[in-house]
N, C-alpha and C. Protein backbone atom coordinates (compact mmCIF):
# COMPACT_ATOMS: atom_id res chain seq x y z
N UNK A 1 33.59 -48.86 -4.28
CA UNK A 1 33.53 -48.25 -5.60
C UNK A 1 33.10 -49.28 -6.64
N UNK A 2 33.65 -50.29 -6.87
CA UNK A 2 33.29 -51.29 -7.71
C UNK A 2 31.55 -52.06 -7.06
N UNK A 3 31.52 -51.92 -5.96
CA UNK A 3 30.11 -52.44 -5.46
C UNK A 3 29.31 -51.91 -5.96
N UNK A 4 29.35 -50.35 -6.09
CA UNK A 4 28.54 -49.18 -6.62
C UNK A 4 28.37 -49.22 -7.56
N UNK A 5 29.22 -49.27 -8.75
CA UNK A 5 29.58 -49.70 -10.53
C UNK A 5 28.70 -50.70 -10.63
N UNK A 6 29.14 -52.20 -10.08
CA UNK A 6 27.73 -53.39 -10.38
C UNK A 6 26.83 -53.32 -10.23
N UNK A 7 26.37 -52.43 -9.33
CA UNK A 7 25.02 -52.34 -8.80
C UNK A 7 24.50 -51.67 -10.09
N UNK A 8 24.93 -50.46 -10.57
CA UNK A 8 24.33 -49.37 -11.05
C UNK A 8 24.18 -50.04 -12.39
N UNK A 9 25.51 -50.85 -13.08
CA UNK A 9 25.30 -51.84 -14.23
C UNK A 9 24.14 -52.79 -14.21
N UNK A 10 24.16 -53.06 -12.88
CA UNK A 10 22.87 -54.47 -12.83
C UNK A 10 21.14 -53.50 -13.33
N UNK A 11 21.82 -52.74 -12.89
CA UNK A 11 19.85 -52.13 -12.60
C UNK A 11 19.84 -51.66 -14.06
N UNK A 12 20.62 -50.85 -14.74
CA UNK A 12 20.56 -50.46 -16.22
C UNK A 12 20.21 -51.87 -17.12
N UNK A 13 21.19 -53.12 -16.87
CA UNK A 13 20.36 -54.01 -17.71
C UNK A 13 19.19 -54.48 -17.46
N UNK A 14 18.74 -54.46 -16.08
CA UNK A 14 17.62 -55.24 -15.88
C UNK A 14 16.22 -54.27 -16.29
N UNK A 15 16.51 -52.51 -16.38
CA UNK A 15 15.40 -51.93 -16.89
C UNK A 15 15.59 -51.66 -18.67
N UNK A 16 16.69 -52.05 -19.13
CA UNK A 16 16.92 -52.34 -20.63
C UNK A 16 15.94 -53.96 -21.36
N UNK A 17 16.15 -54.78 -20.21
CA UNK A 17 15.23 -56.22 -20.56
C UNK A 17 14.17 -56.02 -20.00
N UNK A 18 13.22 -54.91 -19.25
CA UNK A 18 11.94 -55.24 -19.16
C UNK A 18 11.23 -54.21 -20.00
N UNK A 19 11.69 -53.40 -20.89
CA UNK A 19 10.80 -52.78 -21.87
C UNK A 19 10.49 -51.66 -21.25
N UNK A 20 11.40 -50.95 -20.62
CA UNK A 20 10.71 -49.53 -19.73
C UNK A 20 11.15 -48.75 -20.54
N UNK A 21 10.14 -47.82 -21.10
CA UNK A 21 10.30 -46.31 -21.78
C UNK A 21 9.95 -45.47 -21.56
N UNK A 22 10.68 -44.04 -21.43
CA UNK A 22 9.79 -42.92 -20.72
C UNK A 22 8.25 -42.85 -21.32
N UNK A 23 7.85 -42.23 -20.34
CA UNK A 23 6.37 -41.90 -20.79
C UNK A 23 5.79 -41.17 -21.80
N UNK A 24 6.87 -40.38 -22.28
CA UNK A 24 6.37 -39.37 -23.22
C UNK A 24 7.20 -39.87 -24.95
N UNK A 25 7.97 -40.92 -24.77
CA UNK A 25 8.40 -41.43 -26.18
C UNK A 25 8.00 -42.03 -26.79
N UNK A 26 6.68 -42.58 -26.41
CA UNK A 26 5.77 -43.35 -27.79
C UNK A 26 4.46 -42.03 -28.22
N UNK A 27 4.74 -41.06 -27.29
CA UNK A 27 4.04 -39.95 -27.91
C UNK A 27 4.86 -38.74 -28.84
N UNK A 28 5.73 -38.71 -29.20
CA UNK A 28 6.09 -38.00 -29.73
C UNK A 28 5.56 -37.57 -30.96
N UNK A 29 5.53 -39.23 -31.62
CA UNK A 29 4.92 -39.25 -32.94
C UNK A 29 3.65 -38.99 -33.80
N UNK A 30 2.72 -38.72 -32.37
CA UNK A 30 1.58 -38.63 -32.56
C UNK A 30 0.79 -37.53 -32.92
N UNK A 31 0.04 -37.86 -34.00
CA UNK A 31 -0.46 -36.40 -34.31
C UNK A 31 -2.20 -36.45 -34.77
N UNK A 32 -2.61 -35.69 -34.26
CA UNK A 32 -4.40 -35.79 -34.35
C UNK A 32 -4.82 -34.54 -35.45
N UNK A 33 -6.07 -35.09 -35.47
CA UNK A 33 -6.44 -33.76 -36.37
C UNK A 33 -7.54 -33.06 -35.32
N UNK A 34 -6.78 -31.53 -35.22
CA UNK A 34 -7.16 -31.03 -34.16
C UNK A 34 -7.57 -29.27 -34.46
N UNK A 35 -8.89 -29.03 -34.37
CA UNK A 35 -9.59 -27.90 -34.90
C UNK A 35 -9.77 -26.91 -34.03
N UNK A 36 -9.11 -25.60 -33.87
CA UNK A 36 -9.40 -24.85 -32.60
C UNK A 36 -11.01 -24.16 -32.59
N UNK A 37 -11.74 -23.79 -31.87
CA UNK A 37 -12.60 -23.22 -31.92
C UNK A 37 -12.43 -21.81 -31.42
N UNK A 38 -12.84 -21.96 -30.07
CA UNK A 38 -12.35 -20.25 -29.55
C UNK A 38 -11.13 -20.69 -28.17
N UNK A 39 -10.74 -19.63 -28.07
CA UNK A 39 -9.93 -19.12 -27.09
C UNK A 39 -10.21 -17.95 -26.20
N UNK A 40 -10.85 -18.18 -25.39
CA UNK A 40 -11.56 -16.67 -24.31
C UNK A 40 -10.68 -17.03 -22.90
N UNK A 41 -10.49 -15.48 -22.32
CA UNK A 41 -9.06 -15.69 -21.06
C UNK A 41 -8.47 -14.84 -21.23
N UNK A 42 -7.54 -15.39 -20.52
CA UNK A 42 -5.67 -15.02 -20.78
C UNK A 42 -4.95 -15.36 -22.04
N UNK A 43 -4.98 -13.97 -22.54
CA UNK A 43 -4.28 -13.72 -24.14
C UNK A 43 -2.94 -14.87 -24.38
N UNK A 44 -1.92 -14.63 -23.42
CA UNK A 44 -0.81 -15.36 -23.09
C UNK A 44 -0.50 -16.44 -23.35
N UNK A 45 -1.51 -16.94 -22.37
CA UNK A 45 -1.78 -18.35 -22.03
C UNK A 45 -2.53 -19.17 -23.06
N UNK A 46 -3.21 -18.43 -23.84
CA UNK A 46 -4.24 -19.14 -24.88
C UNK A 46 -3.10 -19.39 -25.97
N UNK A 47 -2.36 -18.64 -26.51
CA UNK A 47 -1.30 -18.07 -27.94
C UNK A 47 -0.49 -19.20 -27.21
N UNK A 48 -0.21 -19.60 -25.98
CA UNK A 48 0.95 -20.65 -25.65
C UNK A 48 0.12 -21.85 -25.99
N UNK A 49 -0.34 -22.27 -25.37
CA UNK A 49 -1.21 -23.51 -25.33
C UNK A 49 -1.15 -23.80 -26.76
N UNK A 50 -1.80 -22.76 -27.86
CA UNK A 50 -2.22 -22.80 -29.11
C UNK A 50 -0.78 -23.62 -29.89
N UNK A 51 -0.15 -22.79 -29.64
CA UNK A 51 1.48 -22.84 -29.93
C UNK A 51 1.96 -24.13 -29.99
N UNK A 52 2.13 -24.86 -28.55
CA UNK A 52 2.22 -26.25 -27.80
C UNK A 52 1.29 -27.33 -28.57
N UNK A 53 -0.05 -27.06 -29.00
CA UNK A 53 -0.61 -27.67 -29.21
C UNK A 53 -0.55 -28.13 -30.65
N UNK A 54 0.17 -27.02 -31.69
CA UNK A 54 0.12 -27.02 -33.17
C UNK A 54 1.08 -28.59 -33.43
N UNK A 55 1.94 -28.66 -32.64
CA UNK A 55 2.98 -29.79 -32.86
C UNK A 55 2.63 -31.22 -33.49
N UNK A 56 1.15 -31.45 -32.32
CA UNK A 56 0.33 -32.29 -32.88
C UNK A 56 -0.28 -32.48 -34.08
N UNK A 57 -0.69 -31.43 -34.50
CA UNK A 57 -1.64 -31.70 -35.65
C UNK A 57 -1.16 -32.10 -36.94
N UNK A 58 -2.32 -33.37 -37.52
CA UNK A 58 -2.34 -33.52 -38.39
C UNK A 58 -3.90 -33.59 -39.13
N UNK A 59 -3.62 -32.97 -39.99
CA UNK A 59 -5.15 -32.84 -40.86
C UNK A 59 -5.56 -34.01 -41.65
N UNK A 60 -4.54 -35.42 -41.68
CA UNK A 60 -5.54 -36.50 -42.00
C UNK A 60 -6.02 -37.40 -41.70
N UNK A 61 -6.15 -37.31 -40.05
CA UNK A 61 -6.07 -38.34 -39.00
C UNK A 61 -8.00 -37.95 -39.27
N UNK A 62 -8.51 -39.18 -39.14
CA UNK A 62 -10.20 -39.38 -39.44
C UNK A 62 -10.72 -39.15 -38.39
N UNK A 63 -10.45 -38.79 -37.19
CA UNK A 63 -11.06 -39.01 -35.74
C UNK A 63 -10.61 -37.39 -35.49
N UNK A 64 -11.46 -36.32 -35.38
CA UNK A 64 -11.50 -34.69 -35.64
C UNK A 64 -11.52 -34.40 -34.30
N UNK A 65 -10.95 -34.12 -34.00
CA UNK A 65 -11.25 -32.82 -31.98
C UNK A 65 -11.58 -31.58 -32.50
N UNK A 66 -12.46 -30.86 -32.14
CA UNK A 66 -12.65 -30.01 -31.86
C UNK A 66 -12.59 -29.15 -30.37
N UNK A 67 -11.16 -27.90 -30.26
CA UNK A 67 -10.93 -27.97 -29.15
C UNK A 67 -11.59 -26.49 -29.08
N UNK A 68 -12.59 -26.03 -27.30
CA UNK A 68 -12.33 -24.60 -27.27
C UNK A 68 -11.51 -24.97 -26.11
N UNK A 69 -11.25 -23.57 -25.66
CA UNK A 69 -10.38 -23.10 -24.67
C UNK A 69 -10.99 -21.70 -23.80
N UNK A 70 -11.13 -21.96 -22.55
CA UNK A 70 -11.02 -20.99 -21.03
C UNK A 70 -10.16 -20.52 -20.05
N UNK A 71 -9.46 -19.84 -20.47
CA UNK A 71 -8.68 -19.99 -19.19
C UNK A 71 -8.52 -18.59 -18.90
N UNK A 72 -8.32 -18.96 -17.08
CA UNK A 72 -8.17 -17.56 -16.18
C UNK A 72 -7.07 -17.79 -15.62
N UNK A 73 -6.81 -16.55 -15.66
CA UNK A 73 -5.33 -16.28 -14.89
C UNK A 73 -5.54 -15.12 -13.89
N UNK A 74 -4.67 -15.11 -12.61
CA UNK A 74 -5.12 -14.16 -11.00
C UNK A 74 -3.35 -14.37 -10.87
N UNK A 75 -2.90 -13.11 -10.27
CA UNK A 75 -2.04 -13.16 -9.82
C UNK A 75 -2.28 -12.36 -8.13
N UNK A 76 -2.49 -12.75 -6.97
CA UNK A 76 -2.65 -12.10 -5.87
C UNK A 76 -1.39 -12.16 -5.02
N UNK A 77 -1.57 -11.26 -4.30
CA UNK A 77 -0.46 -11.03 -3.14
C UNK A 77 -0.41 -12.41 -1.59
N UNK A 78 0.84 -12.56 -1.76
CA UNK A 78 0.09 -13.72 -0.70
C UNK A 78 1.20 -13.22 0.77
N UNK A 79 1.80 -12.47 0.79
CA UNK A 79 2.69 -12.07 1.94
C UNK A 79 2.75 -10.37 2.05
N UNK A 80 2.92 -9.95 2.68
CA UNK A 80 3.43 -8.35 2.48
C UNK A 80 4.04 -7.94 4.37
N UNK A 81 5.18 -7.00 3.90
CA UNK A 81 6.02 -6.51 4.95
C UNK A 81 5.45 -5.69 6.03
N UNK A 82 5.95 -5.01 6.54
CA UNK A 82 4.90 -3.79 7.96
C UNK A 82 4.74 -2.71 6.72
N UNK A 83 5.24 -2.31 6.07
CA UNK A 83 4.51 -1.21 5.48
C UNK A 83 4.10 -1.38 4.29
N UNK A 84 3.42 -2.45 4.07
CA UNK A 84 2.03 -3.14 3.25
C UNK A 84 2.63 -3.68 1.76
N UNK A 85 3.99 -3.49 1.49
CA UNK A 85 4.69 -3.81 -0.12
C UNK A 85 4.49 -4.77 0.25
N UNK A 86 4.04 -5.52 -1.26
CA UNK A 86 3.76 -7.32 -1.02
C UNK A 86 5.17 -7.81 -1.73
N UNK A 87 5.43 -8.84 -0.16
CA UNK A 87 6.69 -9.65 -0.78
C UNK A 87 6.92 -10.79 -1.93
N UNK A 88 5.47 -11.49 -1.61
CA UNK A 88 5.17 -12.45 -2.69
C UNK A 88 4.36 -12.61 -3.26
N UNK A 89 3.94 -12.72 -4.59
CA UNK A 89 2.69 -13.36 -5.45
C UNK A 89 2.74 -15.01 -5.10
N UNK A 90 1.40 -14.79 -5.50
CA UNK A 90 0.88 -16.24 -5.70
C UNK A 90 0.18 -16.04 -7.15
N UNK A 91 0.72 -16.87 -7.75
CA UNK A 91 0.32 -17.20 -9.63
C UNK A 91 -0.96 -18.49 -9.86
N UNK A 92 -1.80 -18.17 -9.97
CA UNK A 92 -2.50 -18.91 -10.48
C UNK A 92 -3.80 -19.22 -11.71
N UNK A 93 -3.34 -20.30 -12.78
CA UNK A 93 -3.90 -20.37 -13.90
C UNK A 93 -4.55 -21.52 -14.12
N UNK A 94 -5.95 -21.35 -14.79
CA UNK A 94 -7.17 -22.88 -14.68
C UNK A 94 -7.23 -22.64 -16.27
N UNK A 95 -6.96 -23.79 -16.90
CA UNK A 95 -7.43 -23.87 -18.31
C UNK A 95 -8.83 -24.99 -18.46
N UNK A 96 -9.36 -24.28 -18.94
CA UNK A 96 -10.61 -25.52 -19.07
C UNK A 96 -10.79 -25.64 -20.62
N UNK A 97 -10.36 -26.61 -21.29
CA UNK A 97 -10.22 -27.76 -22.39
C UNK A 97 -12.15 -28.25 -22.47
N UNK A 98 -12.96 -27.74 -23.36
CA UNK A 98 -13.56 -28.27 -24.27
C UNK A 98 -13.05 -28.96 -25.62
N UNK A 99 -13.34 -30.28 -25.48
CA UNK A 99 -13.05 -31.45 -26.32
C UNK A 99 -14.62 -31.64 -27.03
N UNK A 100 -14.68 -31.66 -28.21
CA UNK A 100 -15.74 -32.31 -29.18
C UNK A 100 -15.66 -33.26 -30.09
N UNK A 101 -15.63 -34.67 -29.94
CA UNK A 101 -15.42 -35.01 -31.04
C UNK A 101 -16.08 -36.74 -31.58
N UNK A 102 -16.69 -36.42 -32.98
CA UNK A 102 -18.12 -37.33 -32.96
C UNK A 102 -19.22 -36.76 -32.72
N UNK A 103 -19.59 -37.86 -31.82
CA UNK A 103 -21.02 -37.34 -31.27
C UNK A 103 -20.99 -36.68 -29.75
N UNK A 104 -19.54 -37.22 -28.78
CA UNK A 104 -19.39 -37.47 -27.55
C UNK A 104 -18.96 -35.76 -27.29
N UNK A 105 -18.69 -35.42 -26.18
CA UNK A 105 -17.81 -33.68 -25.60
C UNK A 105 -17.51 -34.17 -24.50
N UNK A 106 -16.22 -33.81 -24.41
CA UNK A 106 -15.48 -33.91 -22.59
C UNK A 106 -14.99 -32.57 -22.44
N UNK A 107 -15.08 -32.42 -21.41
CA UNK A 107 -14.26 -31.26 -20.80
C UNK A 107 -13.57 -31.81 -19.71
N UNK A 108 -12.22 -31.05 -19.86
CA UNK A 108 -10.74 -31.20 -18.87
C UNK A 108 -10.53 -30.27 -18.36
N UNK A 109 -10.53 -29.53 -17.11
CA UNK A 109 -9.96 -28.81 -16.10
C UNK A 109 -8.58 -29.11 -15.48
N UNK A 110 -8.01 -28.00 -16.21
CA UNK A 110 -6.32 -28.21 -15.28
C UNK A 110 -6.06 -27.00 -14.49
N UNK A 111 -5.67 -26.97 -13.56
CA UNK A 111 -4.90 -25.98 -12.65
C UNK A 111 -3.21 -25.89 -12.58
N UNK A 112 -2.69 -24.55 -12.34
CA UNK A 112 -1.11 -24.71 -11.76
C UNK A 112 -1.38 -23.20 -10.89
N UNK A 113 -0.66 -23.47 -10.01
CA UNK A 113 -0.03 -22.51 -9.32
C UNK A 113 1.71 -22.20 -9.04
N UNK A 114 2.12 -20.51 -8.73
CA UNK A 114 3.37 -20.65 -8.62
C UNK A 114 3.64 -19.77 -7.50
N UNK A 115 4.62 -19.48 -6.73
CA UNK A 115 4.55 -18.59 -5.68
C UNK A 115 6.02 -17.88 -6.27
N UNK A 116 5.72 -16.49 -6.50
CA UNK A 116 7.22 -15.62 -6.90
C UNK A 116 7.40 -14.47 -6.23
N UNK A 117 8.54 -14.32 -5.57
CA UNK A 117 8.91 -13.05 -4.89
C UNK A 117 9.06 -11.59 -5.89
N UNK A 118 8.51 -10.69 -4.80
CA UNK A 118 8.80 -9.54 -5.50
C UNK A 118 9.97 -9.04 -6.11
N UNK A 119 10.05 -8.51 -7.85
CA UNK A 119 11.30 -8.13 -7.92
C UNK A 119 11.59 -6.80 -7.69
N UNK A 120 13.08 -6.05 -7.32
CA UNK A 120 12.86 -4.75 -7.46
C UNK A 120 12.75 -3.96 -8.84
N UNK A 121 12.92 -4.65 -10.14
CA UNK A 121 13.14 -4.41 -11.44
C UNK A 121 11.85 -4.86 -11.94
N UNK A 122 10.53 -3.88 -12.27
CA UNK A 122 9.18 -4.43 -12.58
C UNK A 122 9.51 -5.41 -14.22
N UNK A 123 10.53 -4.99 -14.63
CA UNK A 123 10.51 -5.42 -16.19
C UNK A 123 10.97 -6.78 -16.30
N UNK A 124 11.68 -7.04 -15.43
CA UNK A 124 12.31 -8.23 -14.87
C UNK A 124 11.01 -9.09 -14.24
N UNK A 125 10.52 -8.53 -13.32
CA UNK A 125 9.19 -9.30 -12.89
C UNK A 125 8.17 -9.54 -14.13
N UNK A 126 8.22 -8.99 -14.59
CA UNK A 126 7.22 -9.47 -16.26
C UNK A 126 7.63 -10.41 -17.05
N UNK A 127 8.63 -9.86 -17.06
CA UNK A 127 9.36 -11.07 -18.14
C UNK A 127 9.36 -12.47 -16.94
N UNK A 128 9.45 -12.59 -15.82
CA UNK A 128 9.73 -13.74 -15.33
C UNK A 128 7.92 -14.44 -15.07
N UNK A 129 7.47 -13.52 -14.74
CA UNK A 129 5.73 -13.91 -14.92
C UNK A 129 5.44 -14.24 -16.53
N UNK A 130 5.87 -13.65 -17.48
CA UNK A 130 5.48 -13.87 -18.59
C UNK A 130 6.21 -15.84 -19.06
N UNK A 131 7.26 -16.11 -18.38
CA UNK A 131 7.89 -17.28 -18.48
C UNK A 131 7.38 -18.29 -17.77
N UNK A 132 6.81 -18.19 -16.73
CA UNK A 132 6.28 -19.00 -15.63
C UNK A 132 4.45 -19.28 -16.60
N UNK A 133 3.87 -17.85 -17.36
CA UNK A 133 2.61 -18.34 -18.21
C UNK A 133 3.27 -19.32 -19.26
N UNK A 134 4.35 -19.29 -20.02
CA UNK A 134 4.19 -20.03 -20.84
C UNK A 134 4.60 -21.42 -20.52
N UNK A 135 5.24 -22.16 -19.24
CA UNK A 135 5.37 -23.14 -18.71
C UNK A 135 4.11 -23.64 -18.24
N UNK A 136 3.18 -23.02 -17.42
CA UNK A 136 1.74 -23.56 -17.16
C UNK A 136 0.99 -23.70 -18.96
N UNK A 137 1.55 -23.31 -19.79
CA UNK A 137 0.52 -23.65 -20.90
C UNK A 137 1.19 -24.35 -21.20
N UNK A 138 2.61 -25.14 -21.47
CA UNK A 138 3.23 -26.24 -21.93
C UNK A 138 2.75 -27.53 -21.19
N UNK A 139 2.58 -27.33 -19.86
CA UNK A 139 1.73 -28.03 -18.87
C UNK A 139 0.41 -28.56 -19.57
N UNK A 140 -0.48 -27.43 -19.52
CA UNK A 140 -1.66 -27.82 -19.92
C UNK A 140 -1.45 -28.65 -21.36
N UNK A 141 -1.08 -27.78 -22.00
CA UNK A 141 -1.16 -28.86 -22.97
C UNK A 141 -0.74 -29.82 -23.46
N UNK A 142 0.20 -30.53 -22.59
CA UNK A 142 0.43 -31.83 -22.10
C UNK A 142 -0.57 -32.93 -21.69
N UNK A 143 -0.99 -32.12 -20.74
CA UNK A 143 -2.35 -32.99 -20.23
C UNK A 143 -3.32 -32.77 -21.34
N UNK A 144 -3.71 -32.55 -21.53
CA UNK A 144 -4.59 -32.58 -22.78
C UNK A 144 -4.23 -33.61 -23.50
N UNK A 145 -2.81 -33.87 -24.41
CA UNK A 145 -2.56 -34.57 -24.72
C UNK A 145 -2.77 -35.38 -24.89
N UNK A 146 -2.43 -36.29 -22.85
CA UNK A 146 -2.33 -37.18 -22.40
C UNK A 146 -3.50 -37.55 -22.47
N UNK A 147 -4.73 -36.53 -22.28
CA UNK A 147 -6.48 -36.96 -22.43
C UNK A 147 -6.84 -37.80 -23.53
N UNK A 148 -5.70 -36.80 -24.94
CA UNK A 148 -6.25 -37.09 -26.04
C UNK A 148 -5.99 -38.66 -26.48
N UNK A 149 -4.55 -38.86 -26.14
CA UNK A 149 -4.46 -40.46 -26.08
C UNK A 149 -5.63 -41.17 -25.54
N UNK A 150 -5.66 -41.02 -24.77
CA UNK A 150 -6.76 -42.12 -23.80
C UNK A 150 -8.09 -41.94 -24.67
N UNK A 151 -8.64 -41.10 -25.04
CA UNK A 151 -9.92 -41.11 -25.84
C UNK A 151 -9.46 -41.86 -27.09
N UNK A 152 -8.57 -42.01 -27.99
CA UNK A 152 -8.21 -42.21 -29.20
C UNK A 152 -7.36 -43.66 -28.75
């Protein structure tokens, strides 16, 4: 018990003296000036992303993005029983991130997939598909983010 205690003390100071910070806490603060263009797709998924993405912005940062947005969303059957009810979906959503900004344009392609069993309560299955879209757009627009650092 006490072997366990030092150990676990030793390793807390030794990642306290080498400067380790999560990955996402020197981004918090950060905010771009960031211009939507269009949004064509999945209604859902675009209004999330959009959403996720507002956090960032600031309108006096000199270096302008101009973002559009693509994204498709498929939900297909990926299992089904002997008398053909499908047991499971397979969820899958591609956002494709047009970046403009300057003279330069990148585009970012992200994917997620999810695999969800059938519910017997369709309203319940919506609402839980509708939760699983707005986690793939918190996703995406993360990575994006993370793009946007690296360009800036």
């Amino acid at each position: 018990m006490y072997k366990n205690f030092s150990i676990i003390l030793l390793i807390t100071f030794f990642l306290n003296s080498c400067g380790y910070a999560p990955m996402y806490s020197k981004n918090i603060d950060k905010k771009y000036n960031i211009e939507f263009l269009n949004f064509d797709g999945d209604r859902e998924i675009n209004n999330s992303v959009k959403y996720y993405l507002k956090r960032y912005i600031n309108k006096n940062d000199e270096l302008k993005f101009f973002i559009s947005t693509d994204s498709k969303y498929t939900k297909n059957s990926e299992t089904k029983n002997l008398a053909g009810d499908t047991i499971t979906f397979n969820l899958v959503a591609t956002v494709t991130f047009t970046v403009s900004y300057g003279e330069n344009k990148k585009i970012f392609e992200f994917a997620e997939s999810s695999t969800i069993n059938n519910l017997e309560n369709q309203l319940d299955e919506n609402v839980y598909e509708t939760n699983i879209k707005k986690n793939f757009a918190a996703t995406f627009s993360d990575r994006l983010i993370l793009q946007l650092i690296k360009i800036k």
